[in-house]
C-alpha atoms as a PDB file:
ATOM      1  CA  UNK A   1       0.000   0.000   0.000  1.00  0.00           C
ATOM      2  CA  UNK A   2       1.212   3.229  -0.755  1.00  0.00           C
ATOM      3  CA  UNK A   3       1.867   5.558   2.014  1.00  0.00           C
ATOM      4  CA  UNK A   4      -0.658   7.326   0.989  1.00  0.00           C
ATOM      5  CA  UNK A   5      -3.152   5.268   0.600  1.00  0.00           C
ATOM      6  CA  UNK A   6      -2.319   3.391   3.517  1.00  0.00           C
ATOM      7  CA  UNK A   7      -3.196   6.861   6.171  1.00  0.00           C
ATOM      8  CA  UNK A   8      -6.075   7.255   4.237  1.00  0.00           C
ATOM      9  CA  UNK A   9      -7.461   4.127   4.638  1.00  0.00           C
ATOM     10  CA  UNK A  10      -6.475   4.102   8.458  1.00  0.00           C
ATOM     11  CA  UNK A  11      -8.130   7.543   8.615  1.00  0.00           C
ATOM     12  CA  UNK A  12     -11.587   6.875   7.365  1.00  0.00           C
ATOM     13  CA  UNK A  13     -11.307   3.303   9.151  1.00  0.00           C
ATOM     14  CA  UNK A  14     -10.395   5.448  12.838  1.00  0.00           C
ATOM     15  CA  UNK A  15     -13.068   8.062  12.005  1.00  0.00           C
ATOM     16  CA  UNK A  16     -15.670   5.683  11.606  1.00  0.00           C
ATOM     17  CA  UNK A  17     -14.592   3.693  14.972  1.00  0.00           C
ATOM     18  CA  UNK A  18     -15.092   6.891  16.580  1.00  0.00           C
ATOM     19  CA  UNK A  19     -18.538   7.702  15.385  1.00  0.00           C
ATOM     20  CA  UNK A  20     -19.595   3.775  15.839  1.00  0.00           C
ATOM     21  CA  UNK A  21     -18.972   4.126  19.492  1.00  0.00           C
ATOM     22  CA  UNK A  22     -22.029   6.928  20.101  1.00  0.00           C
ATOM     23  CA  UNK A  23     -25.273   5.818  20.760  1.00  0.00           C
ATOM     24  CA  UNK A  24     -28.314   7.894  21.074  1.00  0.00           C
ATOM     25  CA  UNK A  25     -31.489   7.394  19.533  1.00  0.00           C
ATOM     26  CA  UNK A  26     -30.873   7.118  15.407  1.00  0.00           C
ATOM     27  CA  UNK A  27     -26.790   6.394  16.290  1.00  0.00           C
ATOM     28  CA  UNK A  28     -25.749   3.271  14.476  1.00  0.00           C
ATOM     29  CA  UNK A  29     -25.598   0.654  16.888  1.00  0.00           C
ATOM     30  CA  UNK A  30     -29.601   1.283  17.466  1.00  0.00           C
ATOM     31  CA  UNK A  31     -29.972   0.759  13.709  1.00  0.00           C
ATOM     32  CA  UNK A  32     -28.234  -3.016  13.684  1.00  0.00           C
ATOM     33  CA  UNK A  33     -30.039  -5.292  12.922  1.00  0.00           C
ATOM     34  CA  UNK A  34     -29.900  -8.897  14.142  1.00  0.00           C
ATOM     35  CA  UNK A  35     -26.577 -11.061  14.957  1.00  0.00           C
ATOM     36  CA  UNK A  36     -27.897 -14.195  15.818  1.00  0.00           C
ATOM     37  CA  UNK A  37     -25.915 -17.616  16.687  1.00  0.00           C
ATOM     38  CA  UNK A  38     -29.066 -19.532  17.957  1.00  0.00           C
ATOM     39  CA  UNK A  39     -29.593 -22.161  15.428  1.00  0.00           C
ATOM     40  CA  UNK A  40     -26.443 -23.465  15.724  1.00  0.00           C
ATOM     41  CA  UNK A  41     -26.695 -23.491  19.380  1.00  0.00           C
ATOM     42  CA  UNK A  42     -30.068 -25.373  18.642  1.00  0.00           C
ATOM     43  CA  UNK A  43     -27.885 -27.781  16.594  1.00  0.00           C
ATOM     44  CA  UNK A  44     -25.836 -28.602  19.164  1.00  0.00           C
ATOM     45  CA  UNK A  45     -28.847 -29.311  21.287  1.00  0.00           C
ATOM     46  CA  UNK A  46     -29.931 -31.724  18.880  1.00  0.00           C
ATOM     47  CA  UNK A  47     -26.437 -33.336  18.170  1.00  0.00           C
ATOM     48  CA  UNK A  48     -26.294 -34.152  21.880  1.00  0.00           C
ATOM     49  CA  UNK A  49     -29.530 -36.254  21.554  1.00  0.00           C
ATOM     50  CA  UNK A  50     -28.507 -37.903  17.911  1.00  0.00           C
ATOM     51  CA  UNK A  51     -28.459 -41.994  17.776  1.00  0.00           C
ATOM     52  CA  UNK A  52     -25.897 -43.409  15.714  1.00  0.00           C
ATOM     53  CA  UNK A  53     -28.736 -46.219  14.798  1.00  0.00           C
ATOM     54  CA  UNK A  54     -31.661 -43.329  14.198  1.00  0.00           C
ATOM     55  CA  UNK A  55     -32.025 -43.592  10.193  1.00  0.00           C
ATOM     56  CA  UNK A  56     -34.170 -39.818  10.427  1.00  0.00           C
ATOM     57  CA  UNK A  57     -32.605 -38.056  13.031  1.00  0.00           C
ATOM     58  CA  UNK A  58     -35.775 -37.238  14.768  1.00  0.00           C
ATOM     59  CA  UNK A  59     -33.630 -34.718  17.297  1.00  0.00           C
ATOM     60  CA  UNK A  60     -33.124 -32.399  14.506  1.00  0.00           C
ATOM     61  CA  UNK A  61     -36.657 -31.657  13.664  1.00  0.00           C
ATOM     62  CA  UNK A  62     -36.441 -29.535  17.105  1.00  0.00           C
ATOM     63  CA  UNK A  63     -33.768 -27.925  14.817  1.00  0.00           C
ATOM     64  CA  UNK A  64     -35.675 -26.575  12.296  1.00  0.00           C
ATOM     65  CA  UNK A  65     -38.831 -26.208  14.520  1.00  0.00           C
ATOM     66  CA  UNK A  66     -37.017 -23.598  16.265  1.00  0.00           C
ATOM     67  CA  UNK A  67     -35.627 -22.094  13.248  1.00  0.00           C
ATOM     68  CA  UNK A  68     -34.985 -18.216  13.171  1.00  0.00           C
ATOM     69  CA  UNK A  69     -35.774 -16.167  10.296  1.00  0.00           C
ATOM     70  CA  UNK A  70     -32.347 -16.759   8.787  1.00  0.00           C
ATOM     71  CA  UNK A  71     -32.558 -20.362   9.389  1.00  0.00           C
ATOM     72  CA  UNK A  72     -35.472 -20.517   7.263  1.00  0.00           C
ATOM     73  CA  UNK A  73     -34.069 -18.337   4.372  1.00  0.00           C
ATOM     74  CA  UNK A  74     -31.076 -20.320   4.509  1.00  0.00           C
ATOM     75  CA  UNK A  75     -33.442 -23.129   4.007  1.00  0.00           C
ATOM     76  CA  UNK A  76     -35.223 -22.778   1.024  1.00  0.00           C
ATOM     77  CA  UNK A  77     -32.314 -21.108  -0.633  1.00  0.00           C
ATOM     78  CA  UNK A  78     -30.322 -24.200  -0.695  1.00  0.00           C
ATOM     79  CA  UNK A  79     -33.490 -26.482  -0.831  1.00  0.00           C
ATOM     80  CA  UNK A  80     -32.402 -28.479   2.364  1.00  0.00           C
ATOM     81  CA  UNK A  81     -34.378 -31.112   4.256  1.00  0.00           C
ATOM     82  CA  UNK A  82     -34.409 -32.614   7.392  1.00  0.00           C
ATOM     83  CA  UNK A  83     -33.338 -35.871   5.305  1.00  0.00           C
ATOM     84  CA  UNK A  84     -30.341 -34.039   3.496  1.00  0.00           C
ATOM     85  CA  UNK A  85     -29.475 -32.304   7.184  1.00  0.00           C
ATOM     86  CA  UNK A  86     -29.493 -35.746   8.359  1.00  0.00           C
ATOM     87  CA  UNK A  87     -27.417 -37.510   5.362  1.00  0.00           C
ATOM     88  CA  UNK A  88     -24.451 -35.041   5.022  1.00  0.00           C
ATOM     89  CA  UNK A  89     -24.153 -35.943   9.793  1.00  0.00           C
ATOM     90  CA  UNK A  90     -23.880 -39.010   8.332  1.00  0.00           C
ATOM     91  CA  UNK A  91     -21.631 -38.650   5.982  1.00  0.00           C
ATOM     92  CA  UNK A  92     -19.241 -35.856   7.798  1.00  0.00           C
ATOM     93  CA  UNK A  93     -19.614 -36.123  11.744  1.00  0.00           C
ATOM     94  CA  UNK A  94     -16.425 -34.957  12.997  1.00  0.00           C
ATOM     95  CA  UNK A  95     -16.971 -31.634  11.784  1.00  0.00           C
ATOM     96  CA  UNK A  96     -20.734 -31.524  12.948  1.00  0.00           C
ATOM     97  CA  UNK A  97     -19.598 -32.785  16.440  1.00  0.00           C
ATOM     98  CA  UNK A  98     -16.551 -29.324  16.091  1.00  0.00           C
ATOM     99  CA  UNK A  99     -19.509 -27.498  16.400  1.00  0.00           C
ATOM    100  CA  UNK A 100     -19.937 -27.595  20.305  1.00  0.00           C
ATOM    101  CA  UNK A 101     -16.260 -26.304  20.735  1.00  0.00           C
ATOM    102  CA  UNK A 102     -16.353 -23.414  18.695  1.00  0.00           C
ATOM    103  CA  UNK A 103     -19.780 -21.896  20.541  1.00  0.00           C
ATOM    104  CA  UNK A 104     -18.213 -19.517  22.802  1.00  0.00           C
ATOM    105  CA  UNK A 105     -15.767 -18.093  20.048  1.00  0.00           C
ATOM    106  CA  UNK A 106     -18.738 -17.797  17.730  1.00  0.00           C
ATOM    107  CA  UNK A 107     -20.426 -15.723  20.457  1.00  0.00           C
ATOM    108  CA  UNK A 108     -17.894 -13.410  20.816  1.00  0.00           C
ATOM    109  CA  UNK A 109     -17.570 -13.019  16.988  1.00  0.00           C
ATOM    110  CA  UNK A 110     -21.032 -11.689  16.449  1.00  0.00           C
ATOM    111  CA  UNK A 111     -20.157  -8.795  19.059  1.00  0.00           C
ATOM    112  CA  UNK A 112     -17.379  -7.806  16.996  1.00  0.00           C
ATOM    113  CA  UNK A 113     -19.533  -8.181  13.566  1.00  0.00           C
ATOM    114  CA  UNK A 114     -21.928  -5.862  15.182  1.00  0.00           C
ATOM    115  CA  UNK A 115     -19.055  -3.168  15.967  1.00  0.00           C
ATOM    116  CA  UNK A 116     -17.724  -3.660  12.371  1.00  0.00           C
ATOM    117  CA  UNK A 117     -21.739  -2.828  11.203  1.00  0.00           C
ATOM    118  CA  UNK A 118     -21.624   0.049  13.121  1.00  0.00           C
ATOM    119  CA  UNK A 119     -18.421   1.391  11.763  1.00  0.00           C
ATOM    120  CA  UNK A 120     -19.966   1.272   7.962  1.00  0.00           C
ATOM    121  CA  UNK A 121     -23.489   2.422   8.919  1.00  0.00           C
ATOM    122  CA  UNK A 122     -21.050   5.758  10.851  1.00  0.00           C
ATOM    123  CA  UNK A 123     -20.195   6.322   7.283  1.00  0.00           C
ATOM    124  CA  UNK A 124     -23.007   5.736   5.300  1.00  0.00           C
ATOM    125  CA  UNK A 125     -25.983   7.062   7.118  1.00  0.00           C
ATOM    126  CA  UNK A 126     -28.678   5.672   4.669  1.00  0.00           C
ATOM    127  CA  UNK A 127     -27.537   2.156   4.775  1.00  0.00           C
ATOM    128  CA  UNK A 128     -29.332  -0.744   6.404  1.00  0.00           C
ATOM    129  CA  UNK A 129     -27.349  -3.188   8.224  1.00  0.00           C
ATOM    130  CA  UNK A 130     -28.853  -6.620   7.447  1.00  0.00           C
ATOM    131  CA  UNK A 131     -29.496  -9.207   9.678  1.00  0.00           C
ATOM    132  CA  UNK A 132     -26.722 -11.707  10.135  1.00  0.00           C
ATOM    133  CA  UNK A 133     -27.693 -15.360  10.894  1.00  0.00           C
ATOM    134  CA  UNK A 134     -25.188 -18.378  11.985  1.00  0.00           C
ATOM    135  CA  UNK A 135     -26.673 -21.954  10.869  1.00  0.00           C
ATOM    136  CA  UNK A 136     -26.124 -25.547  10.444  1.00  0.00           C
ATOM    137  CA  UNK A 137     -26.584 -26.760   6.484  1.00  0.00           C
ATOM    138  CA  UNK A 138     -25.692 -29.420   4.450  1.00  0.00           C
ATOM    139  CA  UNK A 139     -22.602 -28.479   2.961  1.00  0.00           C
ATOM    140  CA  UNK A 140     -24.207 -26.696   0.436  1.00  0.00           C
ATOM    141  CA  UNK A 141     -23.040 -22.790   1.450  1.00  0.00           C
ATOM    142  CA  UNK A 142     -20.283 -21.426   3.291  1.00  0.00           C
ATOM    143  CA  UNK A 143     -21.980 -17.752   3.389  1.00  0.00           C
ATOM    144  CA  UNK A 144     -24.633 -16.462   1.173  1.00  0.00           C
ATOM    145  CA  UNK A 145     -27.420 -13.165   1.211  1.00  0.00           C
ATOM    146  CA  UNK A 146     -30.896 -12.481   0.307  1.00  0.00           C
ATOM    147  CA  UNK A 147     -31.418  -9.068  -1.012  1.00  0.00           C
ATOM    148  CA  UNK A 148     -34.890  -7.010  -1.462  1.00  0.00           C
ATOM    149  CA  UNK A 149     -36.046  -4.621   1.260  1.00  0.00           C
ATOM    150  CA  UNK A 150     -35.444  -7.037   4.230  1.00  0.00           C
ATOM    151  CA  UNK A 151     -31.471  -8.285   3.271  1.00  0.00           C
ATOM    152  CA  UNK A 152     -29.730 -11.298   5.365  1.00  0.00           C
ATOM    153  CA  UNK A 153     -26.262 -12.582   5.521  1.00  0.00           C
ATOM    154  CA  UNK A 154     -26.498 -16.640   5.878  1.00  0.00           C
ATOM    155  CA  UNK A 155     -23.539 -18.300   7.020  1.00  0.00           C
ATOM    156  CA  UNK A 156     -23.387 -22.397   6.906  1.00  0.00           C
ATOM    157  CA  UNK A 157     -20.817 -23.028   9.911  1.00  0.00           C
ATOM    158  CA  UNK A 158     -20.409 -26.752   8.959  1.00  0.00           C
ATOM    159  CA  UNK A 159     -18.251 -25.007   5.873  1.00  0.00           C
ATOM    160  CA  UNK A 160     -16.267 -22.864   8.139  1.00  0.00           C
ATOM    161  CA  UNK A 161     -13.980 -24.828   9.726  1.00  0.00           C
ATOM    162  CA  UNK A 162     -12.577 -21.771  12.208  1.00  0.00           C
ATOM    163  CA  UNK A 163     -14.245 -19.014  13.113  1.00  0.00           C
ATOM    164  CA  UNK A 164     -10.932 -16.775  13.096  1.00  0.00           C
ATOM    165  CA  UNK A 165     -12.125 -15.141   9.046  1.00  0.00           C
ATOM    166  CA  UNK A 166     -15.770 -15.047   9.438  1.00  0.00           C
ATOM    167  CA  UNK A 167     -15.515 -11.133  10.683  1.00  0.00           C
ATOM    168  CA  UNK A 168     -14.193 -10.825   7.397  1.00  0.00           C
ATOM    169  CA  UNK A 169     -16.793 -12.874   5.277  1.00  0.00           C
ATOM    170  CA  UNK A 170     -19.338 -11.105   6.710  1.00  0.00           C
ATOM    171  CA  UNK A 171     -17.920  -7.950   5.985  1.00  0.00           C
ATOM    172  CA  UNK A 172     -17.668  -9.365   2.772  1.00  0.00           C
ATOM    173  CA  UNK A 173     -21.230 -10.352   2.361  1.00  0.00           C
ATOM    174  CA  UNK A 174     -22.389  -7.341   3.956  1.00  0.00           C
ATOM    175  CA  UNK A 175     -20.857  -5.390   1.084  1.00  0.00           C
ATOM    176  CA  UNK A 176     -22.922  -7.291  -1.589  1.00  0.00           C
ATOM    177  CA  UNK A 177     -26.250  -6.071   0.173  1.00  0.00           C
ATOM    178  CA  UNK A 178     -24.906  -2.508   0.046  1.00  0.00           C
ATOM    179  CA  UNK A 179     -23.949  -2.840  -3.867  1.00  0.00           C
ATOM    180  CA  UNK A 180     -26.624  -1.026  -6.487  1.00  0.00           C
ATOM    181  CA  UNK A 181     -25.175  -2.355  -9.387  1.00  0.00           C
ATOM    182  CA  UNK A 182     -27.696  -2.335 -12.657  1.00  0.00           C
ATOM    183  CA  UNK A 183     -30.202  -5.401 -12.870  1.00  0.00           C
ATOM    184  CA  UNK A 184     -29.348  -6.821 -16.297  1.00  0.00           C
ATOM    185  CA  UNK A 185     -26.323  -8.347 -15.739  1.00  0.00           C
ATOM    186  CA  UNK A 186     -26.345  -9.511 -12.164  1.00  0.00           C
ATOM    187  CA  UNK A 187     -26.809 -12.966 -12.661  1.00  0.00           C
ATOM    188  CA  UNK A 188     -23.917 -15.282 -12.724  1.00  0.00           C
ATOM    189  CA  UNK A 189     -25.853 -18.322 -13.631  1.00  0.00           C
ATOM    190  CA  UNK A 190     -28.749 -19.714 -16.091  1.00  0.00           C
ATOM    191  CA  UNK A 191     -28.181 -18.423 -19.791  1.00  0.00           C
ATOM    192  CA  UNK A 192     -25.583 -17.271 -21.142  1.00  0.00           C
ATOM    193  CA  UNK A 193     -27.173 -14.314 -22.462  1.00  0.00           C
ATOM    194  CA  UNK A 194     -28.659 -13.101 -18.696  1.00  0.00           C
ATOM    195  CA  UNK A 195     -24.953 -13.095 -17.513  1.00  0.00           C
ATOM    196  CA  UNK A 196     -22.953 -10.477 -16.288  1.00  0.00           C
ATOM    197  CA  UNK A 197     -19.685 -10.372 -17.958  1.00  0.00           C
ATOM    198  CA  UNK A 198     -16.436 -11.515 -16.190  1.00  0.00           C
ATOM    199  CA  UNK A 199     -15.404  -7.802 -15.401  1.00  0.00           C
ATOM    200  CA  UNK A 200     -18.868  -6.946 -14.031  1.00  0.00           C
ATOM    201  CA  UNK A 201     -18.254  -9.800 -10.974  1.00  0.00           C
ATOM    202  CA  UNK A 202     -14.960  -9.711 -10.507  1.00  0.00           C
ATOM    203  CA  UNK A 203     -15.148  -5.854  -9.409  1.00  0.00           C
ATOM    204  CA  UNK A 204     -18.203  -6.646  -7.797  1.00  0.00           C
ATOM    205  CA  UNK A 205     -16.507  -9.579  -5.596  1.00  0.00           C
ATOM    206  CA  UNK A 206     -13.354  -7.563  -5.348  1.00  0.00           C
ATOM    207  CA  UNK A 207     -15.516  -4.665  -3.835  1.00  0.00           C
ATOM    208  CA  UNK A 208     -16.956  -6.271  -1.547  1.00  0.00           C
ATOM    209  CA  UNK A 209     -12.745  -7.607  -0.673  1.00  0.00           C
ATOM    210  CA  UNK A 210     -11.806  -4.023  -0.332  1.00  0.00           C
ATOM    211  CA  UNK A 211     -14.500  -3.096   1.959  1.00  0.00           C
ATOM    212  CA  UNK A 212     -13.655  -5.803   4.511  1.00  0.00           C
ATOM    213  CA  UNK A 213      -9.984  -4.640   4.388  1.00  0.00           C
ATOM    214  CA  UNK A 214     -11.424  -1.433   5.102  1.00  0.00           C
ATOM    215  CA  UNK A 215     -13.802  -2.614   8.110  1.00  0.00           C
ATOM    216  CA  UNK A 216     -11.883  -5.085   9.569  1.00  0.00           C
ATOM    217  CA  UNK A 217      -8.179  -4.076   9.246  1.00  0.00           C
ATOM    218  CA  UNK A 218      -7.111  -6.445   7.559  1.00  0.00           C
ATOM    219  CA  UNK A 219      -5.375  -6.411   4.473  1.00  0.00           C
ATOM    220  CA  UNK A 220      -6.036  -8.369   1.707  1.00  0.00           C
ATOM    221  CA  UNK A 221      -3.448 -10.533   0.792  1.00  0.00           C
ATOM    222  CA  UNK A 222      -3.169 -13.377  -2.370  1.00  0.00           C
ATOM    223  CA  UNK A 223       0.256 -14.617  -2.976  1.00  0.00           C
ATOM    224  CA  UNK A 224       0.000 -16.206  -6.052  1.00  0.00           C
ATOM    225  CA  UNK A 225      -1.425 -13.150  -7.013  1.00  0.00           C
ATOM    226  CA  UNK A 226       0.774 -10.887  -5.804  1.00  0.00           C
ATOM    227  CA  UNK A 227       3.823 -13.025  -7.701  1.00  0.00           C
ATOM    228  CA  UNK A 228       2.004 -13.021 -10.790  1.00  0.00           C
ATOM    229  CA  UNK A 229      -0.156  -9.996 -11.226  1.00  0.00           C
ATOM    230  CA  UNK A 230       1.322  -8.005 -14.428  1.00  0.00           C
ATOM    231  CA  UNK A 231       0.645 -11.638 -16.102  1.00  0.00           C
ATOM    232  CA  UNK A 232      -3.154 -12.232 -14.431  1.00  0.00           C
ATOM    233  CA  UNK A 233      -3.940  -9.037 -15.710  1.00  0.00           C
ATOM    234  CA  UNK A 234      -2.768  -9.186 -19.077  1.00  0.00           C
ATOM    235  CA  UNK A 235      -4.744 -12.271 -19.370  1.00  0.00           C
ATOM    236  CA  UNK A 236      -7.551 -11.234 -17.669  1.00  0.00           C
ATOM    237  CA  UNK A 237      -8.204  -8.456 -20.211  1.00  0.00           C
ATOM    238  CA  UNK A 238      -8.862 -10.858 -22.900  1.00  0.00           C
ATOM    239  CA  UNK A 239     -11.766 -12.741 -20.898  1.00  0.00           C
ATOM    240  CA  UNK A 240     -12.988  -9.492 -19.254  1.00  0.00           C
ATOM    241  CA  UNK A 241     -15.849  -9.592 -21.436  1.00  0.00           C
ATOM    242  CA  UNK A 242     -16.678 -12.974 -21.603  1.00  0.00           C
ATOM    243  CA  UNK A 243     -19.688 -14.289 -19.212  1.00  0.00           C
ATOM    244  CA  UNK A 244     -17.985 -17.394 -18.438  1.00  0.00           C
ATOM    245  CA  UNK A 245     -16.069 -17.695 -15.415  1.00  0.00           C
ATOM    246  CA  UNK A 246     -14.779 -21.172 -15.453  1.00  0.00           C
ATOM    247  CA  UNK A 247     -11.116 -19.821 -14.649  1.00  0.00           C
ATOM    248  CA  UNK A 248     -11.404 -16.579 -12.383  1.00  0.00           C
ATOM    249  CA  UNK A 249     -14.573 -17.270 -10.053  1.00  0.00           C
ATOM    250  CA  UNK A 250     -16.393 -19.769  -8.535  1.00  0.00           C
ATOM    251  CA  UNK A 251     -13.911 -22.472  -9.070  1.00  0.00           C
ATOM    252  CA  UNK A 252     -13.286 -23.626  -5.653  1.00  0.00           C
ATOM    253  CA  UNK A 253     -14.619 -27.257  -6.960  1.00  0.00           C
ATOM    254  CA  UNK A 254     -12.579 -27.714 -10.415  1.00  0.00           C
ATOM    255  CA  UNK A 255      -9.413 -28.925  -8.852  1.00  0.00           C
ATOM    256  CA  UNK A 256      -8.301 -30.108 -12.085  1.00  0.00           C
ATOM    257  CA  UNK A 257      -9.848 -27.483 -14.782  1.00  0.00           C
ATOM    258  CA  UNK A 258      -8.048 -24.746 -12.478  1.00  0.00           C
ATOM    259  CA  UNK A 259      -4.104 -26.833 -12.357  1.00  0.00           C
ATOM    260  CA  UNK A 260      -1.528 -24.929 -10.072  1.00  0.00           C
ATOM    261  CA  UNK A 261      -3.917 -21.345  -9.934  1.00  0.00           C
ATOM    262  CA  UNK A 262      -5.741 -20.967  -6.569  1.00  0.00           C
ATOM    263  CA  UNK A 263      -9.628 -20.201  -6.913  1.00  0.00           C
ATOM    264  CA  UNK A 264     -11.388 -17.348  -7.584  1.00  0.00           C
ATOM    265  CA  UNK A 265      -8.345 -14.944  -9.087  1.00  0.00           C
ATOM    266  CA  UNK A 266     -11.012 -12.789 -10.227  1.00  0.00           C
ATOM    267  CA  UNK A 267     -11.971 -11.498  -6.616  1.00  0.00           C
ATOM    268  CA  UNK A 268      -7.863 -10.645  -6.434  1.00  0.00           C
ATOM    269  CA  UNK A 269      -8.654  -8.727  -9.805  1.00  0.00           C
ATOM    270  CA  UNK A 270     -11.597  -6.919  -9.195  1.00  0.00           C
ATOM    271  CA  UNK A 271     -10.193  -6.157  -5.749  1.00  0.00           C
ATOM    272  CA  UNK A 272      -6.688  -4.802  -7.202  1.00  0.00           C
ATOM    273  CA  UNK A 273      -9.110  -2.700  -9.716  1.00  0.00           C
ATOM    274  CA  UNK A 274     -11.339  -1.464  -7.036  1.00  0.00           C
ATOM    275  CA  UNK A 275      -8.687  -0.773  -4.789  1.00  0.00           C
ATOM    276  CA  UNK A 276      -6.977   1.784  -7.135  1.00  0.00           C
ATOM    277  CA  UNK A 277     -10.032   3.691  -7.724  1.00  0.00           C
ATOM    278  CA  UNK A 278     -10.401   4.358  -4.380  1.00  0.00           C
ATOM    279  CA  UNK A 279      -6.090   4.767  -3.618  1.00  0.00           C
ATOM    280  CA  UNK A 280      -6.269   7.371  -6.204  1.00  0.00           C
ATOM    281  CA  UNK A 281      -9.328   9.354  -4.867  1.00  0.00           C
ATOM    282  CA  UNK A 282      -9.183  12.546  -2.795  1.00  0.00           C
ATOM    283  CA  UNK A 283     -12.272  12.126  -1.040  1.00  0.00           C
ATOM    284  CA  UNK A 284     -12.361   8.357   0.349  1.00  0.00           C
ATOM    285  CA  UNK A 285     -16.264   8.505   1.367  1.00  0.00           C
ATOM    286  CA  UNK A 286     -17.684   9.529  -1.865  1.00  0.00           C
ATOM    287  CA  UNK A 287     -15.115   7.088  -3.641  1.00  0.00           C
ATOM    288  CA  UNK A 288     -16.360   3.938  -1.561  1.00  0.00           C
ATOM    289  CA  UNK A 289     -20.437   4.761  -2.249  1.00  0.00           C
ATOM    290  CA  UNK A 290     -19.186   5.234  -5.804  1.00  0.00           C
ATOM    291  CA  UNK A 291     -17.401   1.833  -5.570  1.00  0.00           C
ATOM    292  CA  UNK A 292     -21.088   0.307  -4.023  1.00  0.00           C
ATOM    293  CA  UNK A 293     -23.105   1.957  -7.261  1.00  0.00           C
ATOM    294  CA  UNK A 294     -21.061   1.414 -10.574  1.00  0.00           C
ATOM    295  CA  UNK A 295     -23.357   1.990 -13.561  1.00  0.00           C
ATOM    296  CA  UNK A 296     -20.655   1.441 -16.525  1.00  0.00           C
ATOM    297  CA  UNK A 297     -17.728  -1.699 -15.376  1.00  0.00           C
ATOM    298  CA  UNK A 298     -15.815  -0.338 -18.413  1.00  0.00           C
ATOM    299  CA  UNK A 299     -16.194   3.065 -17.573  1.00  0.00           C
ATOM    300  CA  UNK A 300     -15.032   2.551 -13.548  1.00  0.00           C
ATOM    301  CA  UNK A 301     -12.094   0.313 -14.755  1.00  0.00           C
ATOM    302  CA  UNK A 302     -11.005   3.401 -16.920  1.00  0.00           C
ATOM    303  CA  UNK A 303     -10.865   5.466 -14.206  1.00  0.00           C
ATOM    304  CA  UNK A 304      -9.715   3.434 -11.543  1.00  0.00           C
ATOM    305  CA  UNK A 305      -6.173   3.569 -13.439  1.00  0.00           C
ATOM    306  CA  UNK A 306      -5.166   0.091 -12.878  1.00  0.00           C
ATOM    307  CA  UNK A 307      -3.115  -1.900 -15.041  1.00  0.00           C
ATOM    308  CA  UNK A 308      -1.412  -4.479 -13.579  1.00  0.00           C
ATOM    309  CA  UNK A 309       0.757  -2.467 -11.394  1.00  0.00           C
ATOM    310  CA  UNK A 310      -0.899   0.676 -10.162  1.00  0.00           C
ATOM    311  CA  UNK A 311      -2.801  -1.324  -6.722  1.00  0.00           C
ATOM    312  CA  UNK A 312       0.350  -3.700  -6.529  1.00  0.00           C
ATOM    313  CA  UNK A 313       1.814  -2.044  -3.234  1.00  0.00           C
ATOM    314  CA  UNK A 314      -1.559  -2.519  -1.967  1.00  0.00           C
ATOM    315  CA  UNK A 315      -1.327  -5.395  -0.406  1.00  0.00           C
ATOM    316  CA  UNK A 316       2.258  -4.980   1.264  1.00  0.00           C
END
């Protein structure tokens, strides 16, 4: 990070600790909305009471009869049953039975996710924090959102196997439900034709990247990224438009389609390009709502001056 950059980012982050620590009537941390960790602590209830020789796992339907709003989003999003619930204990145990231990840590991470919400709702005074819900799935999402007027962050803890980055992922997530990015385009799935190009959700990934650095204070860091970036980039421009993603995002499961690359490059990209736009602005507040409404991809990439080098010292 430049020097630069680097107070400026510090700045904004320290200014909007300050104002995150008021309360009053209107402050932020009256306008958060939910943290909750109770389904999984329901989980563990039902774990406790689980028979090795039960084929249903009748304990669990106390599980989802106790389900919390964000339980229930979580589960018709990823179409989940009491039977799949059931099938992937089954099949993975040892990291449903981790669950217990990690309780009290989990705890004390939604305190600091609702500090980090009240940092970004300091700055931006017409956001709305969305509710953030810890469950138990079937291996089917690590951390997802719903958007409309009511937005949740969804996070699957039998996918996160420590609870040390999930400040961050929220962060993250929380990002996405703050982005107004144009309609057409915002699919990243179904046909071809619907899709946003490559460019379009690599920014919007990396965005979100750059606003958990900003929140959390911690830099984001990709090593085989950072060793190969002037050579990413230059190939990244000739996919940019495409709306396939096979080799930049998403990729997490193609072991072999993605050979010695790490997943999901194109959040590194989009970050790098997001990053710059905001190094090289004067006024760090407007930059970051600009950053969370892009109408033209092309156009921001223009003027966020990157090519391949100009966010490099960014992540040092």
């Amino acid at each position: 990070m430049r020097d630069v950059g680097r107070a400026s980012a510090h700045a904004i982050v320290a200014t909007l600790l300050v104002a995150a620590c008021s309360r009053g009537d209107g402050s932020p941390a009256a306008r958060i909305a939910d943290v909750g960790t109770a389904d999984v602590h329901h989980f563990v209830d039902a774990w406790r009471q689980l028979s090795p020789t039960d084929p249903s796992c009748a304990p669990l339907r106390a599980y989802f009869r106790q389900a919390t709003r964000g339980l229930r989003a979580y589960r018709d999003k990823t179409s989940m049953s009491q039977a799949d619930l059931c099938a992937a204990v089954r099949r993975h145990p040892d990291g449903y039975a981790s669950l217990e231990s990690k309780l009290p840590a989990l705890d004390s991470v939604a305190t600091t996710i609702r500090t980090l919400f009240a940092k970004y709702l300091s700055f931006d005074s017409s956001a709305k924090a969305p509710g953030v819900y810890f469950v138990v799935g079937a291996g089917r999402s690590a951390g997802t959102t719903t958007r409309g007027r009511d937005p949740m962050i969804l996070i699957g803890m039998e996918l996160n196997h420590s609870v040390d980055g999930l400040a961050w992922t929220v962060a993250h997530e929380m990002a996405h439900t703050q982005q107004h990015y144009p309609f057409f385009g915002a699919m990243n799935g179904g046909p071809t034709f619907l899709r946003g190009s490559l460019l379009r959700h690599s920014i919007m990934e990396g965005s979100a990247d750059l606003v958990a650095e900003l929140l959390t204070g911690q830099p984001k860091r990709n090593s085989y990224g950072e060793a190969h970036e002037a050579a990413l980039w230059q190939e990244f421009q000739h996919d940019a438009q495409s709306r396939s993603y096979d080799r930049w995002l998403y990729n997490g499961w193609d072991v072999s389609g993605r050979g010695d690359r790490p997943a999901d490059l194109g959040y590194w990209i989009g970050y790098r390009v997001a990053k710059s736009y905001y190094d090289r602005a004067t006024d760090k507040s407007r930059a970051l709502r600009e950053i969370l409404s892009i109408r033209d991809f092309d156009r921001f990439l223009a003027a966020s001056g990157y090519d391949g080098r100009a966010a490099a010292s960014g992540a040092r």
